[in-house]
Protein backbone atom coordinates (compact mmCIF):
# COMPACT_ATOMS: atom_id res chain seq x y z
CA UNK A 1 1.20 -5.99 7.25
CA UNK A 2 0.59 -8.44 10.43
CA UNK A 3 -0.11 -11.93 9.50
CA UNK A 4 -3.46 -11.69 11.83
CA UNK A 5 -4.89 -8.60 10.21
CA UNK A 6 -7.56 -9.39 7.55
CA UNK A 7 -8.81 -5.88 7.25
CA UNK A 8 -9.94 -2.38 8.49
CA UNK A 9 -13.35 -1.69 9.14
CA UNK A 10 -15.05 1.75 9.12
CA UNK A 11 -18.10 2.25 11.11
CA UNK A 12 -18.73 6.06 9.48
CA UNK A 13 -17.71 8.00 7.02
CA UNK A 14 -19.95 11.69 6.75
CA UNK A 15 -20.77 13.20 10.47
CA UNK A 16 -24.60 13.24 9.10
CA UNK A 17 -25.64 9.77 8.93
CA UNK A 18 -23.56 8.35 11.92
CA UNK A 19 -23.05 8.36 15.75
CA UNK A 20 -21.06 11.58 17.18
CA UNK A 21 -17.06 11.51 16.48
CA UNK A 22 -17.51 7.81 14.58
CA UNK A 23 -16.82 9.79 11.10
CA UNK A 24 -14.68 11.26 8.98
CA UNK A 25 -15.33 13.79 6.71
CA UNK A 26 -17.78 16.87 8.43
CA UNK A 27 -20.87 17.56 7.07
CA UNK A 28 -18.93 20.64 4.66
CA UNK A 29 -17.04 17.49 2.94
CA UNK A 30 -14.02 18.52 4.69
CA UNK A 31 -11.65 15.72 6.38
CA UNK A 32 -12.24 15.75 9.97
CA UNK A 33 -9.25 14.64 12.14
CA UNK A 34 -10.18 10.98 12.61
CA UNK A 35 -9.77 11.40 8.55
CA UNK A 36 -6.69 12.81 8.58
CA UNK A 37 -4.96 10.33 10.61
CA UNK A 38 -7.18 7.55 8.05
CA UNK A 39 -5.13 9.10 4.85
CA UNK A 40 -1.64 9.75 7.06
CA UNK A 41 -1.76 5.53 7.88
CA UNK A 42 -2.58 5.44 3.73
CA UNK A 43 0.29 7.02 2.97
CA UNK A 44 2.48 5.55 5.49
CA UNK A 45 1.31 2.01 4.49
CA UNK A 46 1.41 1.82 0.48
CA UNK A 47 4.54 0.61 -1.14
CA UNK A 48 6.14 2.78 -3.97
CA UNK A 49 9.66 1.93 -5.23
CA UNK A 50 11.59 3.60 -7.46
CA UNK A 51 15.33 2.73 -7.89
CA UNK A 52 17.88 1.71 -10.13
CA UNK A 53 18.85 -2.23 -10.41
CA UNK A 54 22.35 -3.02 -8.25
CA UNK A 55 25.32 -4.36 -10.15
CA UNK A 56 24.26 -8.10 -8.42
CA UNK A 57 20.59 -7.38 -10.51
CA UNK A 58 19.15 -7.26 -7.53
CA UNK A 59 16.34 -4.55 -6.74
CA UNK A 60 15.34 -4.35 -2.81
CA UNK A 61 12.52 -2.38 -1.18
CA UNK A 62 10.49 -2.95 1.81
CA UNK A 63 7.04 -4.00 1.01
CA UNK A 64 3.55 -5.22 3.08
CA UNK A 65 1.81 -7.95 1.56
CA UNK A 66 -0.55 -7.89 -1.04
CA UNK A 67 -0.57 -7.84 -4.68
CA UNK A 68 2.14 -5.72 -6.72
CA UNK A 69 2.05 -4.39 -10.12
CA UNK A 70 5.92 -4.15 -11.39
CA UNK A 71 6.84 -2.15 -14.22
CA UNK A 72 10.55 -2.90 -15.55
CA UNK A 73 12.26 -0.68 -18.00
CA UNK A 74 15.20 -1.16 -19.72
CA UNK A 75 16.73 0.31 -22.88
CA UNK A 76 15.46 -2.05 -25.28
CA UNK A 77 11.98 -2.68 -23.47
CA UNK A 78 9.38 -2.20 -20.73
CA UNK A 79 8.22 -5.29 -18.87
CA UNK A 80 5.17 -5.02 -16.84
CA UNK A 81 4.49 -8.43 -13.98
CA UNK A 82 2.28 -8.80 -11.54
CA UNK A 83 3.76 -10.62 -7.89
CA UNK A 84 2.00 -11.67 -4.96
CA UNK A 85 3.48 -10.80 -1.44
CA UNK A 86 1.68 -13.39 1.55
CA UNK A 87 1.14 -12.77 4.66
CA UNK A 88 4.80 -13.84 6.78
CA UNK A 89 7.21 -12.72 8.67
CA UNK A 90 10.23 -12.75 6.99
CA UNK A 91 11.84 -11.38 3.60
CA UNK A 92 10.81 -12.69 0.53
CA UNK A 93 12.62 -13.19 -3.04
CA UNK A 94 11.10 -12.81 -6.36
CA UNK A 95 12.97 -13.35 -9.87
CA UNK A 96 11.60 -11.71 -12.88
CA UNK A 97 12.91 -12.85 -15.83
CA UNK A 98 13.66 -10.94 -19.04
């Protein structure tokens, strides 16, 4: 979520067709370490919320930027919005009407 990143960049994927220890899955199709720690940053990284709306109708979560699908259901209907989080340092607000 740094401002200065712009990416990741994977020199190797199967142990076959690149230099020693520069992949991550063995030449069985098994995750080697290096791919391991890959998925554990994955799943560290992505942004799920689930919650409840507070009585100010405010919803909170921590989030990295990047582009959000939001699904909002309610009893009489499901509203689904797309939001855009930029790069920056500090917290952001978004209103979704319904």
């Amino acid at each position: 979520a740094h401002p200065a990143v712009e990416g990741v960049m994977l020199w190797g994927f199967w142990e076959l067709f690149v230099r020693e220890n520069a992949h991550l899955v063995n030449a069985e199709g098994g995750v080697n370490e290096a791919g391991k720690r890959l998925l554990g940053l994955k799943r560290e990284w992505l942004s799920r919320a689930h919650g409840l709306v507070e009585e100010e109708c405010e919803f909170r979560f921590r989030g990295f930027h990047g582009t959000y699908d939001v699904e909002i259901i309610t009893p009489c209907e499901k509203v689904c919005k797309t939001i855009v989080v930029d790069k920056g340092y500090g917290p952001m607000e978004v209103s979704i009407d319904l």
